[in-house]
Each structure stands twice: as structure tokens, then as C-alpha cells.
Protein backbone atom coordinates (compact mmCIF):
# COMPACT_ATOMS: atom_id res chain seq x y z
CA UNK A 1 0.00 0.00 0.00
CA UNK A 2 1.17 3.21 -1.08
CA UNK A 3 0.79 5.34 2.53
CA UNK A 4 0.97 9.43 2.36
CA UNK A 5 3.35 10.78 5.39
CA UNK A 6 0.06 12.65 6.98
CA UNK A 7 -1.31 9.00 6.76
CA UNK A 8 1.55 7.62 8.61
CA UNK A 9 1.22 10.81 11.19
CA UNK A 10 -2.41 10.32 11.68
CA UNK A 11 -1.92 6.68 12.54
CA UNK A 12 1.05 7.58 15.08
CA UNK A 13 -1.12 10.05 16.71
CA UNK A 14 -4.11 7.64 16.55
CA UNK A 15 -1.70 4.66 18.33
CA UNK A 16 -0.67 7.73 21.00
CA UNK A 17 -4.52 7.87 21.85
CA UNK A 18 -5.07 3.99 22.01
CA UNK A 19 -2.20 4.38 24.20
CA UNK A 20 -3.34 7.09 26.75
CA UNK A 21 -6.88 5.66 26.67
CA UNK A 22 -5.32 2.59 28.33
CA UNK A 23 -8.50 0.44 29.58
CA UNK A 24 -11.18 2.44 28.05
CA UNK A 25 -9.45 1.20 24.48
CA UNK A 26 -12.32 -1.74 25.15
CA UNK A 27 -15.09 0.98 24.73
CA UNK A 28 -13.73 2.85 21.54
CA UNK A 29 -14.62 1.67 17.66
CA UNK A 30 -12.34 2.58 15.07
CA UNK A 31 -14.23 4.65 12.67
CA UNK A 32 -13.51 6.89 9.70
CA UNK A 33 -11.45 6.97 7.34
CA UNK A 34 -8.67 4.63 8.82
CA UNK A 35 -11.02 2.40 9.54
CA UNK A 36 -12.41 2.07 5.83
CA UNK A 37 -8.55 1.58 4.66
CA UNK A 38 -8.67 -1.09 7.26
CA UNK A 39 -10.85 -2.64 5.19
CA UNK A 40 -10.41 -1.94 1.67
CA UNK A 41 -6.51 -1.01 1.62
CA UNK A 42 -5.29 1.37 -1.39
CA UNK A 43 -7.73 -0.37 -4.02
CA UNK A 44 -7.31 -0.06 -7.96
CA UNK A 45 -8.45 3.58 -7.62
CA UNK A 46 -4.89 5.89 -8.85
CA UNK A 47 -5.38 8.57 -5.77
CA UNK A 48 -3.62 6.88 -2.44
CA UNK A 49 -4.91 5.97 0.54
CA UNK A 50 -5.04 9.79 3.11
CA UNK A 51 -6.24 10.92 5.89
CA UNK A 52 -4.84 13.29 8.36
CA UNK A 53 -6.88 12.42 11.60
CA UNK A 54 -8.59 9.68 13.25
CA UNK A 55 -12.12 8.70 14.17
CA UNK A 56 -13.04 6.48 17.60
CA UNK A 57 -16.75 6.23 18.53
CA UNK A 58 -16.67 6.00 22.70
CA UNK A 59 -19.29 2.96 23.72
CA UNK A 60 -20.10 4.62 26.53
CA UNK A 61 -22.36 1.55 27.91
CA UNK A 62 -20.01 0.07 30.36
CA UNK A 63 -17.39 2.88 30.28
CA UNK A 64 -15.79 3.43 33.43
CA UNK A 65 -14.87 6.61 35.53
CA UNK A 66 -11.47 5.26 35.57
CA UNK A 67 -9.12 6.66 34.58
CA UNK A 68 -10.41 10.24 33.27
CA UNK A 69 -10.18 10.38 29.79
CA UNK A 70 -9.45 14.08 29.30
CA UNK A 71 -6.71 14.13 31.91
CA UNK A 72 -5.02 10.98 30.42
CA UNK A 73 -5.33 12.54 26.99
CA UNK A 74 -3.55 15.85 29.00
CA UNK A 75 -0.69 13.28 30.21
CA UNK A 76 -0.16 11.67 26.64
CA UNK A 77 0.80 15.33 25.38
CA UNK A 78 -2.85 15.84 23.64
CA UNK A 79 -4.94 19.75 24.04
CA UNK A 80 -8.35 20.12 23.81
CA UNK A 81 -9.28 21.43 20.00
CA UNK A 82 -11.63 23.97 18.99
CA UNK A 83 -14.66 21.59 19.27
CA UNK A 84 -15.88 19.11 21.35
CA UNK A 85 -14.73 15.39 21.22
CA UNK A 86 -11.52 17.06 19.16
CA UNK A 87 -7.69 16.37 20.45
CA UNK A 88 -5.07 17.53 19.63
CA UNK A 89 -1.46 15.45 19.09
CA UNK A 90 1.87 15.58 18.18
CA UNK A 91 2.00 17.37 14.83
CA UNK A 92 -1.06 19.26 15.41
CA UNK A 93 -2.89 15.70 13.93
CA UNK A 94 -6.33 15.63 15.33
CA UNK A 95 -8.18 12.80 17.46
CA UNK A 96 -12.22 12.73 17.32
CA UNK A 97 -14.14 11.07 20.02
CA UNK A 98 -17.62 10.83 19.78
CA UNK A 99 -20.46 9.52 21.52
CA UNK A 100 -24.18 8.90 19.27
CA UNK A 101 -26.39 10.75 20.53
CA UNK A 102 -28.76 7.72 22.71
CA UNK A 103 -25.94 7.79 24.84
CA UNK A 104 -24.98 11.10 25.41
CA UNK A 105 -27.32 11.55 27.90
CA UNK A 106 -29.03 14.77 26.94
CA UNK A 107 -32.09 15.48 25.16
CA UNK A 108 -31.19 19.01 24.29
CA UNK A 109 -30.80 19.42 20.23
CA UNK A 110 -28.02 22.27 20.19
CA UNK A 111 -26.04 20.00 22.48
CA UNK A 112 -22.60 19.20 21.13
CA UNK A 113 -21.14 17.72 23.84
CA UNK A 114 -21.57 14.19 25.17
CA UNK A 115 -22.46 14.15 28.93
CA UNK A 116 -19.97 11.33 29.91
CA UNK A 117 -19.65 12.56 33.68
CA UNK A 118 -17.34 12.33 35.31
CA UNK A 119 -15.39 12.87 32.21
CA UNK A 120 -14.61 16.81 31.42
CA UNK A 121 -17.49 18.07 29.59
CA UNK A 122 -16.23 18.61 26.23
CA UNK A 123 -14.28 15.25 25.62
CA UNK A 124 -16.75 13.93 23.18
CA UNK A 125 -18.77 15.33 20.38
CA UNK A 126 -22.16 14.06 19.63
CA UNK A 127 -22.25 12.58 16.54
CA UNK A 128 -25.43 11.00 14.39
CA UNK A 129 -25.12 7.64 12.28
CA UNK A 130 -22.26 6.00 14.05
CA UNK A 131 -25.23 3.68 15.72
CA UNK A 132 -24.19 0.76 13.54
CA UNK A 133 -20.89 0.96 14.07
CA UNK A 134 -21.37 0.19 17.66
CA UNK A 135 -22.73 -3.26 16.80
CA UNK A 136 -21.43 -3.79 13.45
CA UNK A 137 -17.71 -4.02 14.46
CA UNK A 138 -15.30 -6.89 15.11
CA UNK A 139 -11.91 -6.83 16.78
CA UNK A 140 -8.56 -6.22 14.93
CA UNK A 141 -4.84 -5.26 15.47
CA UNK A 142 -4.43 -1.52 14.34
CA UNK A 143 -0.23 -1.30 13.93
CA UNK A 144 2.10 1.49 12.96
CA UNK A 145 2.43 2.48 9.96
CA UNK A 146 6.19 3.64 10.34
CA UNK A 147 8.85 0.89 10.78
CA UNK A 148 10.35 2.91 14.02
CA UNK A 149 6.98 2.39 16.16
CA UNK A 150 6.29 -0.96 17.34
CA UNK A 151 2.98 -0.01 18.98
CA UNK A 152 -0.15 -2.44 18.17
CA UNK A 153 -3.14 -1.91 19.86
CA UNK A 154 -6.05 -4.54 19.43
CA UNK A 155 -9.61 -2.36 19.97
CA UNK A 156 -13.11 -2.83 17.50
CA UNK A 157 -12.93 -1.78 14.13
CA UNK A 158 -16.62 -0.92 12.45
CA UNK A 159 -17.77 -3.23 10.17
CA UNK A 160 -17.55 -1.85 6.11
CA UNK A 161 -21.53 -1.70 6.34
CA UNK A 162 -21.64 0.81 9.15
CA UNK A 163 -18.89 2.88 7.88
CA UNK A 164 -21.02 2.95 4.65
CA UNK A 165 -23.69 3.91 6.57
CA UNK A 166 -21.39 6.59 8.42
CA UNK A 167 -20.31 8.38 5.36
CA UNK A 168 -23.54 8.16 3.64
CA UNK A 169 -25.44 10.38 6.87
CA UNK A 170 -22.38 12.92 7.02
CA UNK A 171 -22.37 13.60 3.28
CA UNK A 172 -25.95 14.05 3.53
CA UNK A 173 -25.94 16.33 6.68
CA UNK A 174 -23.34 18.16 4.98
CA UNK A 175 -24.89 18.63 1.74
CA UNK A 176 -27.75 20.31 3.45
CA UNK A 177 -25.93 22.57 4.95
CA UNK A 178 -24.02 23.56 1.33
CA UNK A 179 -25.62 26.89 0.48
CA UNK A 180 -24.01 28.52 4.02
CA UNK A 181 -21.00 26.23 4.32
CA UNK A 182 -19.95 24.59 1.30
CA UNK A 183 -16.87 23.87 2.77
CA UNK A 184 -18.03 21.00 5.19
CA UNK A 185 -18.76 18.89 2.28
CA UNK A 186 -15.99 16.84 1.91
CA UNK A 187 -15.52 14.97 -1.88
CA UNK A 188 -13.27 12.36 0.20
CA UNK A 189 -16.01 10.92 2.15
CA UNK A 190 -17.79 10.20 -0.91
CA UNK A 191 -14.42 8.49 -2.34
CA UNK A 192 -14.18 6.35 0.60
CA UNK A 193 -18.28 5.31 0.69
CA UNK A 194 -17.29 4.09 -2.85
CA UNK A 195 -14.18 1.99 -1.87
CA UNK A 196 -16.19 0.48 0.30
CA UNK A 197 -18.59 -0.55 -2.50
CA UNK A 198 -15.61 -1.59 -4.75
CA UNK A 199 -13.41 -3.35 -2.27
CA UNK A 200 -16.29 -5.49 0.14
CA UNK A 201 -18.48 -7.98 -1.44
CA UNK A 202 -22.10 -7.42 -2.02
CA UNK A 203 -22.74 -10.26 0.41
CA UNK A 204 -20.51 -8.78 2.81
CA UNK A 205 -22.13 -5.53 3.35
CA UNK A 206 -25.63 -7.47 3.43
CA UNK A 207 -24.29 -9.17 6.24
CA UNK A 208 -23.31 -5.91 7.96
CA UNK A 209 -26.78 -4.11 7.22
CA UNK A 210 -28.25 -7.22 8.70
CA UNK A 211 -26.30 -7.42 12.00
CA UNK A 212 -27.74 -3.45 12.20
CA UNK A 213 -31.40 -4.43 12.39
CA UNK A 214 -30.70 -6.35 16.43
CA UNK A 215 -30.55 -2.88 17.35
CA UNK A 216 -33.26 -0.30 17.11
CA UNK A 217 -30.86 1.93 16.99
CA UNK A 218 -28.42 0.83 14.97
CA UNK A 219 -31.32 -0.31 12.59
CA UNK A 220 -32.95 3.72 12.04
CA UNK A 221 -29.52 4.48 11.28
CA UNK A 222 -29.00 1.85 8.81
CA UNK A 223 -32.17 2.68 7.16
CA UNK A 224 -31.62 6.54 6.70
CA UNK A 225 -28.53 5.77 5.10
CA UNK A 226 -29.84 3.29 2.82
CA UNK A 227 -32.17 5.82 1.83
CA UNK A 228 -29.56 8.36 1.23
CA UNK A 229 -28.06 6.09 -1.34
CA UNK A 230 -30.94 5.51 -2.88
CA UNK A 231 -31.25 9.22 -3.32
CA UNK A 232 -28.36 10.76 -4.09
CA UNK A 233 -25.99 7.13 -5.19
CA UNK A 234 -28.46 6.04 -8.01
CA UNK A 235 -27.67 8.25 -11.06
CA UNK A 236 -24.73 9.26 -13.11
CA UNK A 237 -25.45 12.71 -12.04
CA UNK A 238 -26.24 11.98 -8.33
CA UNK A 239 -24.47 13.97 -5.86
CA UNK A 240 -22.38 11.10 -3.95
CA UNK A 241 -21.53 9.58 -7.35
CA UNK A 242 -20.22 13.00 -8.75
CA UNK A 243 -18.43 13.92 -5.16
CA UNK A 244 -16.67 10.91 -5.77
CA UNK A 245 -15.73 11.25 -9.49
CA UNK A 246 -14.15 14.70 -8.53
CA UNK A 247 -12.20 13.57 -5.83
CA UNK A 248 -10.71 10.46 -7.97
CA UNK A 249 -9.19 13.54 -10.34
CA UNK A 250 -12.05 13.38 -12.98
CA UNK A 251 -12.27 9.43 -13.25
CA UNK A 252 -14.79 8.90 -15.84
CA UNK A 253 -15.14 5.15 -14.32
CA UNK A 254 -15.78 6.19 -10.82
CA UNK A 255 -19.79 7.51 -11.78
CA UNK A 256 -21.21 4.95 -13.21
CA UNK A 257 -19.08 2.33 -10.85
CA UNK A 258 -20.58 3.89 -7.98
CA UNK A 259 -24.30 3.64 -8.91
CA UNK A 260 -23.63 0.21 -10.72
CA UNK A 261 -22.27 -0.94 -6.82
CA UNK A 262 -25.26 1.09 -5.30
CA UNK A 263 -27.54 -0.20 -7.04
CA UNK A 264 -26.57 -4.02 -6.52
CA UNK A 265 -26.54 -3.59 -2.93
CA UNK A 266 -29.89 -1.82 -2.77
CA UNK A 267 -31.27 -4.82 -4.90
CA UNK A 268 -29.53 -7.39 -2.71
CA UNK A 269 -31.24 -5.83 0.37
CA UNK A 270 -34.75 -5.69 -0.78
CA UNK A 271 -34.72 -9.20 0.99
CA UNK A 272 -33.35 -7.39 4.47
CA UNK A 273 -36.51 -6.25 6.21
């Protein structure tokens, strides 16, 4: 795999996390974009594998007080960002935490903030469509990606269905919100939603979007983004298809792969109820 240096940085700083986190790595999931390359490696696609920050999703079910996450974060070297759940590392490389919002323990829409008490206030964000992930997920070894750093941490990775189902509900969030901030929409997240599609078996992701329906939900998540793709993923023109297209550098392939894929999973699911 060919890996980008911010790649290799966003890993380090992700492995300096795992690290400070200590026993609460057993209630983070590995989500974004490092955990999609987890899946799908550096595909046939000719832009490489990037990212330059990493994604957990806190299971904040049996989380313990012990130790307190935002001092231990403190201790490994990492500041509070701008926003909640964000952390700062070495290198100025981010680390997101976020909580879903059932179990951020406030009712209150503006919130942004998970209420993880007795954990400091702001050291997760609240963050919509991760609900699969939490269920959809199996255990793996995340390693350096530098040959100097020996570090492997084994923690849940989300399953390629829930990340699909991830990306799908942020691109759509963030398309709504295009006319006053067109720069949240990201063309990468589109990219990765259709490695997924090119890299995982059809079977495989009906196995993850069934796994989603033993939680309710996990399962209202995995609808809406179903929906999504049928919305936006189903034509040339489509928005995710196009987001996609641009961010592969003007692929011609990359349109018409995407709804092709899209449009074999959405048949294959018709028998998922």
C-alpha cells in the first residue's frame, strides 16, 4: 500500500490515543477513514490511501470513571481542540471522540457535547449515524504504519456496512448545509463510501446491514442511510456519485461504478426487512 506521510502521522497520533486511553481502548470503535482503509486497503483507484486524523466512537455503555479520559489525553501530550470530542497530538494531527447521541445523555438538540460525567465536559462530540458501528464491528490489530513504532493496539474496528452507513449520513448532513457552508462537504467521504462498495463484497455488506437491524438503533440508522443512497448514489449525475468522481481527479469510471455498486446492494437488500 502506497501510505501518504500525513497517513503515517495520523496513525502515530491515533496509536498515542489507544495508548493514553489505556482500559477504556475496550469501549472505543475505530471509525472513519482509517477504519475504511482497514478494510479496503489502497484499491485499484490511482489517488492513495489519506487521511490526516482519526475517528473512535466511545461505547459509553459500560465505560468506566477510571481513569479520566481528558486528563489521560492531558498526560499523553494531547490539548483540547476547537470543538468538542476534538484532540489535539503531536503534529497538530487531530483525534475525534464521539459519543451517538442515545448515549450522550441529553435530550437538548443544540447540544454538542456528550455528557460522559465524570469525564470533562467537552471530551466527546455528539455525533449522528455511528449507531451501527457500535454493533457492526469486530476486533482487529491496528499497527504502525512507520517501521520505528512498534505499537499495536487490538480495539473494534466498524464493520464496512456501518462505515457505509457513516459516510452516507455525514455527506448528507453536509450537503444540506451547502448553500451557508460549502466547505463541510468533503468529496473524500464520498471516495471512501465508494471503496467500500468496490473493495467489500455485495454479500458482505448485506451481512453488515443485517447485523444493524438487532438494534433499534443501529437499525434507524442503517435505514436513513440506505435511503440516502438511494437518493443521491443512483444516477450518473447523483451527488455522492459526482463527489466521488471529482475527488478520484475526474475518473470517468468512478460515476457509473458507484451507482452500478449502489444499485446491486440496494437490490440485494430488498430481501433485508
Amino acid at each position: 500500500m502506497t501510505v501518504a506521510p500525513e497517513y503515517v502521522a495520523a496513525r502515530t497520533v491515533l496509536l498515542d490515543a489507544l495508548e493514553a486511553l489505556g482500559p477504556h481502548r475496550d469501549n472505543v470503535v475505530l471509525v472513519g477513514a482509517q477504519a475504511v482503509y482497514h478494510h479496503t486497503g489502497e484499491s485499484s483507484l490511482n489517488v492513495p490511501v489519506m487521511t490526516t486524523d482519526a475517528d473512535l466512537a466511545l461505547d459509553t455503555r459500560l465505560l468506566s470513571d477510571d481513569p479520566e479520559i481528558g486528563a489521560s489525553l492531558r498526560n499523553a501530550g494531547f490539548v483540547p481542540g476547537p470543538n468538542p470530542g476534538r484532540w489535539i497530538g503531536a503534529g497538530g494531527v487531530a483525534v475525534d471522540l464521539m459519543v451517538v447521541p442515545h448515549q450522550a445523555n441529553t435530550h437538548k438538540r443544540s447540544a454538542r457535547s456528550a455528557r460522559i460525567s465524570p469525564h470533562e465536559a467537552k471530551t466527546a462530540r455528539i455525533t449522528a449515524g455511528l449507531e451501527p458501528a457500535l454493533v457492526d464491528c469486530q476486533r482487529a490489530e491496528i499497527r504502525a504504519l512507520s517501521i520505528e513504532d512498534r505499537r499495536r493496539f487490538t480495539i473494534r474496528v466498524a464493520g464496512p456496512a456501518a462505515l457505509l452507513v457513516a459516510k452516507a449520513i455525514k455527506l448528507d448532513e453536509r450537503l444540506a448545509q451547502v448553500d451557508h457552508r460549502p466547505d463541510r462537504v468533503k468529496e473524500k467521504d464520498a471516495l471512501d463510501a465508494f471503496r467500500i462498495l468496490q473493495s467489500v463484497e455485495t454479500e458482505a455488506l448485506v451481512a453488515g446491514f443485517r447485523s444493524h437491524l438487532a438494534d433499534e438503533e443501529a437499525a434507524r440508522s442503517s435505514k436513513q442511510g440506505i435511503e440516502i443512497l438511494r437518493t443521491h448514489a443512483t444516477s450518473v449525475g447523483g451527488q455522492l456519485p459526482q463527489l466521488a468522481a471529482r475527488a478520484a481527479l475526474g475518473n470517468t469510471v468512478v460515476a457509473p461504478s458507484f451507482v452500478a455498486l449502489t444499485e446491486a446492494l440496494l437490490a440485494a437488500l430488498q430481501e433485508v426487512s
